[in-house]
N, C-alpha and C. Protein backbone atom coordinates (compact mmCIF):
# COMPACT_ATOMS: atom_id res chain seq x y z
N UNK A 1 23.08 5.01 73.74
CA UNK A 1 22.13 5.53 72.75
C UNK A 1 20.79 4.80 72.90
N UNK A 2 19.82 5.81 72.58
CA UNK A 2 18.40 5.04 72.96
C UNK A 2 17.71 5.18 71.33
N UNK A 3 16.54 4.90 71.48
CA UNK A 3 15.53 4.97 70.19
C UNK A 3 14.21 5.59 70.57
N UNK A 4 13.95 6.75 70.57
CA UNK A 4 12.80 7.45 71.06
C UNK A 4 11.20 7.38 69.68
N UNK A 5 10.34 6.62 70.27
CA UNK A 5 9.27 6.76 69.46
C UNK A 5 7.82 7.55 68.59
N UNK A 6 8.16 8.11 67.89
CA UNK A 6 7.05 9.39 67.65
C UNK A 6 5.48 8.54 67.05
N UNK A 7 4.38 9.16 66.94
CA UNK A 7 3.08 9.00 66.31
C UNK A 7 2.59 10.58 66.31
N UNK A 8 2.40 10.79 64.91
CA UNK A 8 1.81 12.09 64.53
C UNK A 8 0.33 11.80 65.10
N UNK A 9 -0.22 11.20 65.19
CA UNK A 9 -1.89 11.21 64.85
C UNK A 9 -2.18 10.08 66.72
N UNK A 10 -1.73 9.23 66.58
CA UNK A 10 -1.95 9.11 67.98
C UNK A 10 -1.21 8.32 68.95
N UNK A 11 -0.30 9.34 69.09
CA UNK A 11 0.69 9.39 70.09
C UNK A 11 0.52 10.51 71.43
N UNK A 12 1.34 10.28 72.29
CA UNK A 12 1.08 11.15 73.38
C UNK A 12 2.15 11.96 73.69
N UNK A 13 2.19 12.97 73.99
CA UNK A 13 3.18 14.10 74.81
C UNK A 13 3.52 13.39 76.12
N UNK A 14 2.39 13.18 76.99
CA UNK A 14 2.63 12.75 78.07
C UNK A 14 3.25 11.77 78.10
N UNK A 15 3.89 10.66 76.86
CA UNK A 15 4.62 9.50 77.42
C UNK A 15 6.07 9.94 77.28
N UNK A 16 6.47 8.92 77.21
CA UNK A 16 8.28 9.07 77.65
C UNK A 16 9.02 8.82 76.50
N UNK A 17 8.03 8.46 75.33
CA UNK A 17 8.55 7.89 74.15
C UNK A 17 10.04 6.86 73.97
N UNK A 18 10.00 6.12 74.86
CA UNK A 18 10.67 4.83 75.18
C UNK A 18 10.24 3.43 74.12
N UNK A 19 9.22 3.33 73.78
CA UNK A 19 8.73 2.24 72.81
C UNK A 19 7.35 2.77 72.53
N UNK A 20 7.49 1.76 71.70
CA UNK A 20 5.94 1.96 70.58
C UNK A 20 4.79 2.65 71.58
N UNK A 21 4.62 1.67 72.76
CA UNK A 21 2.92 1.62 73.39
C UNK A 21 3.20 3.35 74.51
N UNK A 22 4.65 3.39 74.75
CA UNK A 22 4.47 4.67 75.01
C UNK A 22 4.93 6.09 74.38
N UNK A 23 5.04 5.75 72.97
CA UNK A 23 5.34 6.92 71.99
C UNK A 23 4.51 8.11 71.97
N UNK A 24 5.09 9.27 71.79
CA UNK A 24 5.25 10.78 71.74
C UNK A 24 4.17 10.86 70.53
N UNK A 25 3.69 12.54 70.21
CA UNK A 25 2.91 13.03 70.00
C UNK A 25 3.95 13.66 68.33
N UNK A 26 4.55 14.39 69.13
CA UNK A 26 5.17 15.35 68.26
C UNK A 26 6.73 15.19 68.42
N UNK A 27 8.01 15.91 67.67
CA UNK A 27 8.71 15.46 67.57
C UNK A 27 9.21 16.72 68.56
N UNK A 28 9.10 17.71 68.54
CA UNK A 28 9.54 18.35 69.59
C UNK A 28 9.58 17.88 71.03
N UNK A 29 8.86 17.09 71.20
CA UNK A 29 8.57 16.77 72.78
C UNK A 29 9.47 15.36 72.99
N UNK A 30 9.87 14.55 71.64
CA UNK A 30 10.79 13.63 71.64
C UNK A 30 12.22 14.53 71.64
N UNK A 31 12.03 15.30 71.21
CA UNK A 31 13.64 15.61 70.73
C UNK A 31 14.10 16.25 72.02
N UNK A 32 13.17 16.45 72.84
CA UNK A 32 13.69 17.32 74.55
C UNK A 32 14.14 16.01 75.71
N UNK A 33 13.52 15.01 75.27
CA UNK A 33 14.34 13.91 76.08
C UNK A 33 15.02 12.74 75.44
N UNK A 34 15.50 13.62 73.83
CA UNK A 34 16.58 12.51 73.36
C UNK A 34 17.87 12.90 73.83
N UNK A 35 18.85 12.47 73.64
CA UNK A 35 20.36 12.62 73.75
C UNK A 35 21.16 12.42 72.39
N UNK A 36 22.15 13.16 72.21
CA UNK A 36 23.07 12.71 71.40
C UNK A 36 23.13 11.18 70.78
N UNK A 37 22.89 11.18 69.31
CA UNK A 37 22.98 10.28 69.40
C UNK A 37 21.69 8.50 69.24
N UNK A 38 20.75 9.40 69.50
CA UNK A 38 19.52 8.84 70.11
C UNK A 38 19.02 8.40 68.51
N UNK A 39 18.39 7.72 68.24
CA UNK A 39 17.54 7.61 67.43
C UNK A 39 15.84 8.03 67.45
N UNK A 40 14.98 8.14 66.65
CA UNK A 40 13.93 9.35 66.38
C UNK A 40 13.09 7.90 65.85
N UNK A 41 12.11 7.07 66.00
CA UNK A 41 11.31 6.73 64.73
C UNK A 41 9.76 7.52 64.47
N UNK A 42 9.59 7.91 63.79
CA UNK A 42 8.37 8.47 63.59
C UNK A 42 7.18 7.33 62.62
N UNK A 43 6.41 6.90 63.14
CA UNK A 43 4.68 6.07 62.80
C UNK A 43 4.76 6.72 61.16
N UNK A 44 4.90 6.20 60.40
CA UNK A 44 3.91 6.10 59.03
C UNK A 44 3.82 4.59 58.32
N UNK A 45 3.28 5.03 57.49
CA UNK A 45 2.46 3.92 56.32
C UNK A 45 3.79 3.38 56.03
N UNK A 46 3.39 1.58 56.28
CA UNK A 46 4.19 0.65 56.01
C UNK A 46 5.32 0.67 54.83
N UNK A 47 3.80 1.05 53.92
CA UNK A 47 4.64 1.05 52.08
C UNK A 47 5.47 2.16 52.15
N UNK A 48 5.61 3.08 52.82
CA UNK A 48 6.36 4.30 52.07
C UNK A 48 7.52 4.60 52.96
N UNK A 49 8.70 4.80 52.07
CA UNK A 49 9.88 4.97 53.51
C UNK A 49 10.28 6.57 52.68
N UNK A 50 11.30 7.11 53.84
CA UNK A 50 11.69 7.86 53.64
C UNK A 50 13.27 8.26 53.22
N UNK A 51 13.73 7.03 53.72
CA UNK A 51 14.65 6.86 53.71
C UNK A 51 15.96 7.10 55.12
N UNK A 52 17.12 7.94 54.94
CA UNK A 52 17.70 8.22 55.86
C UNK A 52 17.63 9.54 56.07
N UNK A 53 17.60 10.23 57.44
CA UNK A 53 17.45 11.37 57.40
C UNK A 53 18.28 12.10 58.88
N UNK A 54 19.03 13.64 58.39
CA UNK A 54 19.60 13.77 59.17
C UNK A 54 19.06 15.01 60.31
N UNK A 55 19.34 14.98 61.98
CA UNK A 55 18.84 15.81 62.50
C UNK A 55 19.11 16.51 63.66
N UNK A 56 19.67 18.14 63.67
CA UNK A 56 20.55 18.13 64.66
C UNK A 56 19.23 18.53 65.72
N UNK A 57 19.86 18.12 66.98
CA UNK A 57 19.23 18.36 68.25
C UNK A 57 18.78 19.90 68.26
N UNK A 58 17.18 20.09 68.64
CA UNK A 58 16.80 21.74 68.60
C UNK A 58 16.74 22.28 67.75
N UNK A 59 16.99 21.32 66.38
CA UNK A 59 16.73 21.97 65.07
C UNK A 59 14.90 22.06 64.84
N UNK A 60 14.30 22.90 63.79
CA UNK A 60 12.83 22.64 63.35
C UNK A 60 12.70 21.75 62.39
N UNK A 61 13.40 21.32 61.82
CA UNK A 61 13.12 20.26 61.01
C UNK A 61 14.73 19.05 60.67
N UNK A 62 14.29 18.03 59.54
CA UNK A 62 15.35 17.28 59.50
C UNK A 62 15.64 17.73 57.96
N UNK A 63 16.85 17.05 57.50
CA UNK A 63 17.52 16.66 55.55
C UNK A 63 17.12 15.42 55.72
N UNK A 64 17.00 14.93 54.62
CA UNK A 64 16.59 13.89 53.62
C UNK A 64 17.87 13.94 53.04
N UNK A 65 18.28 12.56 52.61
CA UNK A 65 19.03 12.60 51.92
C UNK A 65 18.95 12.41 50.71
N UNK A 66 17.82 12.25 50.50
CA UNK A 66 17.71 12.91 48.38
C UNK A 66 15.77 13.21 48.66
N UNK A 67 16.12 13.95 47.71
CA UNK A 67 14.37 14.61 47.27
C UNK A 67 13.24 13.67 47.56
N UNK A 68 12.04 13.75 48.03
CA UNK A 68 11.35 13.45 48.28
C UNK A 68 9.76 13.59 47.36
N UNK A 69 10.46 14.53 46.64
CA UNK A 69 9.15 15.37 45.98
C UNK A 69 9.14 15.39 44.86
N UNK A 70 8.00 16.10 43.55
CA UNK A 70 8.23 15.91 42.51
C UNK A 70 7.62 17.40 41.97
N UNK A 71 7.74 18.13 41.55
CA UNK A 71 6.94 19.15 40.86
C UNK A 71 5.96 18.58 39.81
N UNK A 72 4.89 18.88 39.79
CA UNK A 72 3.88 19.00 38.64
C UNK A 72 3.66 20.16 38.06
N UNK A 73 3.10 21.35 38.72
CA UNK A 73 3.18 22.65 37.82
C UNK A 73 3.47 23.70 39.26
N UNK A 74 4.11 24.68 38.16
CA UNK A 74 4.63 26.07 38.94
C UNK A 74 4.11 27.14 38.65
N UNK A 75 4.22 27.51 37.48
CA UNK A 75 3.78 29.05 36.47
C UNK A 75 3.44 28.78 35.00
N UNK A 76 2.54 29.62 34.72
CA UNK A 76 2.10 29.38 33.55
C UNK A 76 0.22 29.09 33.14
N UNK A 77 -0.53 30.04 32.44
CA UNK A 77 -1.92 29.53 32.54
C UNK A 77 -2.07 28.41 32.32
N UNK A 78 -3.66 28.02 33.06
CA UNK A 78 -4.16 26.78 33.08
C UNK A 78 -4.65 27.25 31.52
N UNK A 79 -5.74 25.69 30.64
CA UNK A 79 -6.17 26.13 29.21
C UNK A 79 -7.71 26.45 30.45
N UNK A 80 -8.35 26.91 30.02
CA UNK A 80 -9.86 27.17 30.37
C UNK A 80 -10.92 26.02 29.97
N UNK A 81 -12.03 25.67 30.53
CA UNK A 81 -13.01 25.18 29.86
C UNK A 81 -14.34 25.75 29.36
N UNK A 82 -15.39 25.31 28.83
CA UNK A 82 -16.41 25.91 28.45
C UNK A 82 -16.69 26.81 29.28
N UNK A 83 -17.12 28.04 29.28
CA UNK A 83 -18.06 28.98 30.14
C UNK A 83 -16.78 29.02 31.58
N UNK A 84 -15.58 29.19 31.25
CA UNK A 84 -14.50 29.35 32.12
C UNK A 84 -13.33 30.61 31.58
N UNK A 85 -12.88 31.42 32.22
CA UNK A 85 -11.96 32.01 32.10
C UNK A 85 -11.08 31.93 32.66
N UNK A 86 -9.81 31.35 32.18
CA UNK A 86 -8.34 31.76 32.58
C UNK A 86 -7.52 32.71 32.63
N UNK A 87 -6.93 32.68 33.82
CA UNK A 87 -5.95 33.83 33.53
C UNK A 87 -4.86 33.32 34.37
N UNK A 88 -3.24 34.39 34.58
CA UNK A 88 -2.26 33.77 35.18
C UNK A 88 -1.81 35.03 36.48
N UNK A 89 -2.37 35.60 37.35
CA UNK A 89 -2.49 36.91 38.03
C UNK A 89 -0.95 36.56 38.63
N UNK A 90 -0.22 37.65 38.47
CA UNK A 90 0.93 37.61 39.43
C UNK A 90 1.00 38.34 40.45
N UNK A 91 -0.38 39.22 40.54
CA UNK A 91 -0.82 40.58 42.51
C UNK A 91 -1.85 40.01 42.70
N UNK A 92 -2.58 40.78 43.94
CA UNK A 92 -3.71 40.52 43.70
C UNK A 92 -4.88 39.54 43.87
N UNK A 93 -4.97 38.63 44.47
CA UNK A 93 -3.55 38.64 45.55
C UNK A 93 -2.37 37.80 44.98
N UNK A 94 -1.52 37.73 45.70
CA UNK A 94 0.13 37.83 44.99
C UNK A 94 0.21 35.93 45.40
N UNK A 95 0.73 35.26 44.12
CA UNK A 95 0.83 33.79 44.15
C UNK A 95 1.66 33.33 45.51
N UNK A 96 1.15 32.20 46.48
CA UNK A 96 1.54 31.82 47.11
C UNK A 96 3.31 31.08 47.25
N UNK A 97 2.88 30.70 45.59
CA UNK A 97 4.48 29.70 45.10
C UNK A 97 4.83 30.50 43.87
N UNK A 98 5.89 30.73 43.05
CA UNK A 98 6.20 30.43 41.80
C UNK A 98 6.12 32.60 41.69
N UNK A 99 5.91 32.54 40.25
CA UNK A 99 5.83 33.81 39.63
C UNK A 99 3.78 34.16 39.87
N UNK A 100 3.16 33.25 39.48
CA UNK A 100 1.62 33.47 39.25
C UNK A 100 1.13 32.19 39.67
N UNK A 101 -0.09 32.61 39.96
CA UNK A 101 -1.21 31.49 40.19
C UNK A 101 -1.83 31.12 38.94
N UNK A 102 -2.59 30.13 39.07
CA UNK A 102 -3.74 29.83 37.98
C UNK A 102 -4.98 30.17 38.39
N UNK A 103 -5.68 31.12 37.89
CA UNK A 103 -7.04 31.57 38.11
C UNK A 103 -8.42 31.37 36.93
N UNK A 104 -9.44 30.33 37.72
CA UNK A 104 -10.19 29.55 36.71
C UNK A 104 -11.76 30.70 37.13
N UNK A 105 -11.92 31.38 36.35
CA UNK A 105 -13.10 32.27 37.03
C UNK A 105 -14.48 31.81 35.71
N UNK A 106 -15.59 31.01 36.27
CA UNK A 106 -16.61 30.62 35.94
C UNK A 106 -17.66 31.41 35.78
N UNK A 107 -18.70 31.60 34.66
CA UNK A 107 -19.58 32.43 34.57
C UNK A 107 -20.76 31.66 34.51
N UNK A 108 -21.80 32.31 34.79
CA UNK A 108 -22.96 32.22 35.33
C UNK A 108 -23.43 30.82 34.83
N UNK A 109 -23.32 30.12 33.52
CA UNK A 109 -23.81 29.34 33.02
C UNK A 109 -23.19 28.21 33.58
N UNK A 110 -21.78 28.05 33.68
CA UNK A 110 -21.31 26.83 33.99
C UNK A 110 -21.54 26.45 35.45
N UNK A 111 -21.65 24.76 35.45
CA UNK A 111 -21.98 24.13 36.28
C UNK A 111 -21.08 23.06 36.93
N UNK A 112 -21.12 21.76 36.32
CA UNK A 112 -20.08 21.07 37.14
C UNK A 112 -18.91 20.47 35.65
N UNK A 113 -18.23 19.61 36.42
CA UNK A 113 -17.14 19.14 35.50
C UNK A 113 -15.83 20.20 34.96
N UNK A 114 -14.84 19.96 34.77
CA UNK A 114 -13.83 20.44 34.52
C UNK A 114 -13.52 21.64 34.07
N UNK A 115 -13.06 22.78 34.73
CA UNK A 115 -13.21 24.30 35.03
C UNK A 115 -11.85 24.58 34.23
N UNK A 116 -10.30 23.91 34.23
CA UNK A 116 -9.50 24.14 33.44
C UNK A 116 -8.26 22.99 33.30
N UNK A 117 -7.64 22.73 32.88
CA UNK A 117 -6.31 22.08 32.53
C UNK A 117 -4.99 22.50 32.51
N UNK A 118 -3.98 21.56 32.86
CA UNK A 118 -2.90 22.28 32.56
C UNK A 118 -2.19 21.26 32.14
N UNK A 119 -1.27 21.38 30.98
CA UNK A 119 -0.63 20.50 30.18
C UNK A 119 0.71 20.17 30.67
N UNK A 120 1.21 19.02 31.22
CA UNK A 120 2.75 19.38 31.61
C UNK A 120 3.66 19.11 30.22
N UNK A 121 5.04 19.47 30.31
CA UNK A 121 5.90 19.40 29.16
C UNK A 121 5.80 17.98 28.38
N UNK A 122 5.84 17.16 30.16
CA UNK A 122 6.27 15.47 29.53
C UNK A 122 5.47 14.74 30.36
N UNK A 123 5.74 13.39 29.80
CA UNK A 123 4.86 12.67 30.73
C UNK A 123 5.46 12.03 32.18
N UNK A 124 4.71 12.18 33.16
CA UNK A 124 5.53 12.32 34.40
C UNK A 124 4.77 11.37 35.63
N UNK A 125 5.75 10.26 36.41
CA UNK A 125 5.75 9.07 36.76
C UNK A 125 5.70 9.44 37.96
N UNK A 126 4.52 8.90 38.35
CA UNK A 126 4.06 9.49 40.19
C UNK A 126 4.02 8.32 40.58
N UNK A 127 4.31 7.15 40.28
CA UNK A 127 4.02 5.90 41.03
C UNK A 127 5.04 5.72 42.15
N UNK A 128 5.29 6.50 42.05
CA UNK A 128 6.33 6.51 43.51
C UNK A 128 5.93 7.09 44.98
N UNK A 129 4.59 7.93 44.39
CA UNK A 129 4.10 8.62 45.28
C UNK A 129 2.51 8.59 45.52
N UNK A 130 2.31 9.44 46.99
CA UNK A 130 0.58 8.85 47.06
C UNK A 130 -0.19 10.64 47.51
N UNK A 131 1.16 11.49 47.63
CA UNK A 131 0.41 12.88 48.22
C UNK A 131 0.06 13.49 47.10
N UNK A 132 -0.61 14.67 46.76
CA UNK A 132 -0.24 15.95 46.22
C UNK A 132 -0.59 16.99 47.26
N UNK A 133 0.45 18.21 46.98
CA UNK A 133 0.15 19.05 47.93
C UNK A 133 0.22 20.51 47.12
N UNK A 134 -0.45 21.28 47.41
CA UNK A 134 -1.12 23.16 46.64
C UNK A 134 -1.75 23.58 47.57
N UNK A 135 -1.33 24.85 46.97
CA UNK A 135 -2.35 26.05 47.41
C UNK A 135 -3.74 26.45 47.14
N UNK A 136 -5.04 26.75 47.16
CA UNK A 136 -5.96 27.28 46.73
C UNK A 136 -6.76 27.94 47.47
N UNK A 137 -7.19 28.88 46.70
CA UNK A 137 -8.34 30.18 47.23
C UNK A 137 -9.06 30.37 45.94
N UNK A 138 -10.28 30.68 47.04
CA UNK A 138 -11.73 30.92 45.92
C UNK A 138 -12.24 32.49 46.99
N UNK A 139 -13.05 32.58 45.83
CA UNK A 139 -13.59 34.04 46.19
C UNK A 139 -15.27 34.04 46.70
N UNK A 140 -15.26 32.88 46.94
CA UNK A 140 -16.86 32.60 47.61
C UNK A 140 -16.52 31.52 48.92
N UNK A 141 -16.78 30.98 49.81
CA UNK A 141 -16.67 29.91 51.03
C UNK A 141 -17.31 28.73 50.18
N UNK A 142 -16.20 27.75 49.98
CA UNK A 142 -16.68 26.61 49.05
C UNK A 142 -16.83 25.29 50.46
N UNK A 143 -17.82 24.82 50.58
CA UNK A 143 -18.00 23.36 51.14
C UNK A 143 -16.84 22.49 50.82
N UNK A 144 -16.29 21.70 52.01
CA UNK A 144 -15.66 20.56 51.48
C UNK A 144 -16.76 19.72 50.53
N UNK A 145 -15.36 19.11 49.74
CA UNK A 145 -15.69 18.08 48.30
C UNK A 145 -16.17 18.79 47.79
N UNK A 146 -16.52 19.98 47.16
CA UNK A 146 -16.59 20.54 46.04
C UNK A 146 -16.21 20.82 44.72
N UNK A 147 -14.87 20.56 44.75
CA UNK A 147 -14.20 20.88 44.16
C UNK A 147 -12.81 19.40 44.43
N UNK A 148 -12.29 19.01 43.23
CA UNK A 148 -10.92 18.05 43.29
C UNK A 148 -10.24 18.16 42.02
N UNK A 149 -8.89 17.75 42.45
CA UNK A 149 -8.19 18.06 41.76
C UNK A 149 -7.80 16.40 40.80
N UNK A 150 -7.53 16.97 39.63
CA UNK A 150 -7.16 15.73 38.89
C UNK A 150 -6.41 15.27 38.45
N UNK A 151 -5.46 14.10 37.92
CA UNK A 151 -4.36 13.81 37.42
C UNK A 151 -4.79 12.86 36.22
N UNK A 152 -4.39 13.32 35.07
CA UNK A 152 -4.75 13.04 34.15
C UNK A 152 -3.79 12.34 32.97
N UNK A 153 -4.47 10.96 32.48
CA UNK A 153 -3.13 10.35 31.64
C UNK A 153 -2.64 10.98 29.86
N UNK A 154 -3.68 11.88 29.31
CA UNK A 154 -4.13 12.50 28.44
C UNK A 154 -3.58 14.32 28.60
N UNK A 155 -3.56 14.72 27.17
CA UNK A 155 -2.87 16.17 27.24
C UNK A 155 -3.62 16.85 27.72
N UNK A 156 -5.02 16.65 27.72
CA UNK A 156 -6.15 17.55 27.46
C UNK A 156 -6.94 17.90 29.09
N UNK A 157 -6.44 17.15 29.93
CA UNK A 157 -7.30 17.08 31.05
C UNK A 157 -8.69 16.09 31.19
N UNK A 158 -8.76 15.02 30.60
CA UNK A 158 -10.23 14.57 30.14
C UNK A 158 -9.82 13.23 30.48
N UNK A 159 -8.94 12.42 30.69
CA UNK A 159 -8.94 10.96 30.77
C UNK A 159 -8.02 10.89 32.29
N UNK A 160 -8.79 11.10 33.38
CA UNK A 160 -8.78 10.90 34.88
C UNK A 160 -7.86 9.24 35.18
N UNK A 161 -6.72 9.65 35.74
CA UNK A 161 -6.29 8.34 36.42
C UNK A 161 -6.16 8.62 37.89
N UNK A 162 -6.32 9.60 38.35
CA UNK A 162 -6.60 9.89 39.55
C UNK A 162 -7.36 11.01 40.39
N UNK A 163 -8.41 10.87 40.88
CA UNK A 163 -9.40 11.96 41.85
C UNK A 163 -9.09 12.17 42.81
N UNK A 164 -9.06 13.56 43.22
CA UNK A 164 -8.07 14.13 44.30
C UNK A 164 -9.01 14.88 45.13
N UNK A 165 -9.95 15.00 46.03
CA UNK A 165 -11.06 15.51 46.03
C UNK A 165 -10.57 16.38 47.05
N UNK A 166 -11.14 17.20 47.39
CA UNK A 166 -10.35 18.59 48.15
C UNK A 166 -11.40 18.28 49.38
N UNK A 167 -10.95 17.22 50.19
CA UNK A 167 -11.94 17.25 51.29
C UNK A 167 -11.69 18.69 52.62
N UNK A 168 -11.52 19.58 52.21
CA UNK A 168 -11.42 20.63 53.38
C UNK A 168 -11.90 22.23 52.64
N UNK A 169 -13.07 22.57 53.90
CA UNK A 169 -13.82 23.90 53.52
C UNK A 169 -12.71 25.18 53.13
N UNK A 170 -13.05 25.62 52.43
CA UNK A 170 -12.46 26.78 51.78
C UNK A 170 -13.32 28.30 52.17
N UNK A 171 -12.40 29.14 52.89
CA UNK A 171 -13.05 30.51 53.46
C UNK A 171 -12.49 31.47 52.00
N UNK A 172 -13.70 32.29 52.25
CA UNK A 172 -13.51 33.24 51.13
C UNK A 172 -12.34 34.15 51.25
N UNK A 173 -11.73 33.90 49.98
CA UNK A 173 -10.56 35.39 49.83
C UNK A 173 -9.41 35.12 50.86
N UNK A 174 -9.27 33.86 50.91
CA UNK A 174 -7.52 33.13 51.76
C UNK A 174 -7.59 31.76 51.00
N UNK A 175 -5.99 31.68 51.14
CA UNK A 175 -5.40 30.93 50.62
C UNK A 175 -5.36 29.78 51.65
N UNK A 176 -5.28 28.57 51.50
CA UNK A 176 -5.65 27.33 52.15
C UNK A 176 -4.52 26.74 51.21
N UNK A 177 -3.78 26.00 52.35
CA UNK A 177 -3.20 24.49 52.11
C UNK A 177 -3.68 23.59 51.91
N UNK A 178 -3.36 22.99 50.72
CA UNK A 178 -4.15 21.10 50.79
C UNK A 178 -2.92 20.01 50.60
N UNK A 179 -3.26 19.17 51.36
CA UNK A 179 -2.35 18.07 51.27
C UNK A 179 -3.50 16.75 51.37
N UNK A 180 -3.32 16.26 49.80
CA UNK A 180 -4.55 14.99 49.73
C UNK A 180 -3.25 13.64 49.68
N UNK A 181 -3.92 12.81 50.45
CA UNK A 181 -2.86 11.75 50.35
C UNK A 181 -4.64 10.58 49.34
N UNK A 182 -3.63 9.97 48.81
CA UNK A 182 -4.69 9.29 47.96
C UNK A 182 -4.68 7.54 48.60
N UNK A 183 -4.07 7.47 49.32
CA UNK A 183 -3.90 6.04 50.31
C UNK A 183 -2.99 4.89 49.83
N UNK A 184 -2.70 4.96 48.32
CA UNK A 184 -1.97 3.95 47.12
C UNK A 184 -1.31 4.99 46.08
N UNK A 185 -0.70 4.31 45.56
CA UNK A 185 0.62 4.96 44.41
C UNK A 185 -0.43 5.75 43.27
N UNK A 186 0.10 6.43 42.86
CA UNK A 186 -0.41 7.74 42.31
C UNK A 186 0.01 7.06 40.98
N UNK A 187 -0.61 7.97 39.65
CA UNK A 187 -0.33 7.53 38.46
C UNK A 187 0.93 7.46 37.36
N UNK A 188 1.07 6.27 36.76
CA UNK A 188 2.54 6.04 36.54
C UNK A 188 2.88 6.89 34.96
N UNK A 189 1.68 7.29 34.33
CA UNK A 189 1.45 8.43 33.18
C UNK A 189 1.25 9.38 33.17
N UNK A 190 1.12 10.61 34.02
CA UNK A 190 0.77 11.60 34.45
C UNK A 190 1.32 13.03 33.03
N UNK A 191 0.13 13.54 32.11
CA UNK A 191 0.31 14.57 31.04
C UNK A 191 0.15 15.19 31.47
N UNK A 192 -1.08 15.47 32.24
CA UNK A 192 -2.31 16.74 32.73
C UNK A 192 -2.69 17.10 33.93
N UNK A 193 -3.06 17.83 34.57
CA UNK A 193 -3.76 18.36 35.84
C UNK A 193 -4.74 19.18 35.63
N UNK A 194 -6.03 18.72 35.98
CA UNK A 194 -7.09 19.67 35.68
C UNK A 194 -7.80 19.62 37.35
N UNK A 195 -8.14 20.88 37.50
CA UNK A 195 -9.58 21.06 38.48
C UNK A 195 -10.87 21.00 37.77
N UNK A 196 -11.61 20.18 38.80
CA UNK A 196 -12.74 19.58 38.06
C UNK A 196 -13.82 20.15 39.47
N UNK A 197 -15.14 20.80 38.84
CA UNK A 197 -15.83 20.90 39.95
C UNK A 197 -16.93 19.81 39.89
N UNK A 198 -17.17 19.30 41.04
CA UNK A 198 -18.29 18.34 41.75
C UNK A 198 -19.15 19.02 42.11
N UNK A 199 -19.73 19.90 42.15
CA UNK A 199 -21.17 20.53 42.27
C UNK A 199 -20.41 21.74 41.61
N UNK A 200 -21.51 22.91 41.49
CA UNK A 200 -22.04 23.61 40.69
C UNK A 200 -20.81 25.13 41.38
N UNK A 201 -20.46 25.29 40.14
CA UNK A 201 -19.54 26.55 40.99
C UNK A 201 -19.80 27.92 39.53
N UNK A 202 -21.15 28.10 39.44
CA UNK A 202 -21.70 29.23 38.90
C UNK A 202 -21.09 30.75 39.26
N UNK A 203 -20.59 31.30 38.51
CA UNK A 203 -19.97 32.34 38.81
C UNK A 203 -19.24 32.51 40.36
N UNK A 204 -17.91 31.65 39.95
CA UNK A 204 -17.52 31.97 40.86
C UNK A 204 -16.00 31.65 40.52
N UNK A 205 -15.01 32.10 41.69
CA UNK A 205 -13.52 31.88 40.98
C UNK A 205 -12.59 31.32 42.08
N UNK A 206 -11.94 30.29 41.48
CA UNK A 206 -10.72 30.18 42.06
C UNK A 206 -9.64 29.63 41.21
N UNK A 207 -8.03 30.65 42.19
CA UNK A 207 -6.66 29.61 42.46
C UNK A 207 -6.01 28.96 42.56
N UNK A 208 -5.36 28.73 42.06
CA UNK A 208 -4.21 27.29 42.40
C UNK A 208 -2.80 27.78 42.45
């Protein structure tokens, strides 16, 4: 049995993934010259393990052996803010996850700061974690950092324990993946989630 070495970000295909200095790219290209048996390590952040995980040869992905993840919200309107309209569209386009999206559509007057909220049931302990990951689409091409998402220790959306800033451009009328890693443990009070805009999003709408 051997130990074959992965690096998402900078690793190589071309090595043999034998040790660290000549570790692999991707895990597909490890998993074609592992064997039965073999061990897999894949490069991440010191602090965070994953634990044990299982993986058959030629499979697309691996199990975990317990959850990894946490839900924050699924279905259900966001509350709106000033000069904001909410709604919960279930077509139309049709929610990426869940039953409906959250749709925060801004009118002409509003400008920056917090577009809507969403209240969770309870209060909910992210210090275990450093990602969040959603869907969103807007109906205009928004600049990266425009727009971030917030985690909030308060019901209301208004008392920020964590800024989530949506560093990636948004094309009009598609849905975009975001996965923000925040670099350190996420907040250990978590009530609220609000989108908050950082510049000016005057009549205009988006998704979550």
């Amino acid at each position: 049995m051997a130990t074959k070495y992965v690096d998402l970000n900078n690793g190589n295909d071309g090595n043999n993934g034998s040790s660290f200095a000549l570790r692999k790219k991707t895990l597909s290209s490890a998993a074609a010259v592992a064997a039965a048996g073999d061990t897999i390590r894949v490069m991440g952040n010191p602090s965070t393990s994953s634990g044990t995980a299982t993986w058959t040869k030629n499979s697309n992905g691996v199990t975990l052996s317990a959850a990894k993840t946490q839900e924050i919200w699924s279905d259900g309107a966001w509350t709106a803010a000033t000069n904001v309209t909410a709604s919960a569209p279930t077509s139309s386009p049709s929610p990426k996850e869940g039953s409906n999206s959250s749709q925060l559509a801004a009118n002409g007057t509003f400008t920056t700061g917090k577009m809507g909220h969403f209240q969770l049931g309870a209060a909910v302990n992210l210090s275990t974690y450093r990602q969040v990951s959603f869907w969103i689409r807007s109906n205009a091409a928004l600049a990266s950092g425009k727009l971030s998402l917030d985690l909030c220790s308060d019901t209301g959306g208004n008392t920020v324990v964590d800024t989530l800033t949506i560093n990636v451009a948004l094309n009009a009328n598609q849905w975009t993946a975001v996965t923000i890693d925040k670099g350190s443990a996420l907040g250990a009070t978590i009530n609220s989630v609000r989108l908050n805009a950082i510049s000016t999003m005057a009549s205009q709408t988006v998704q979550i």
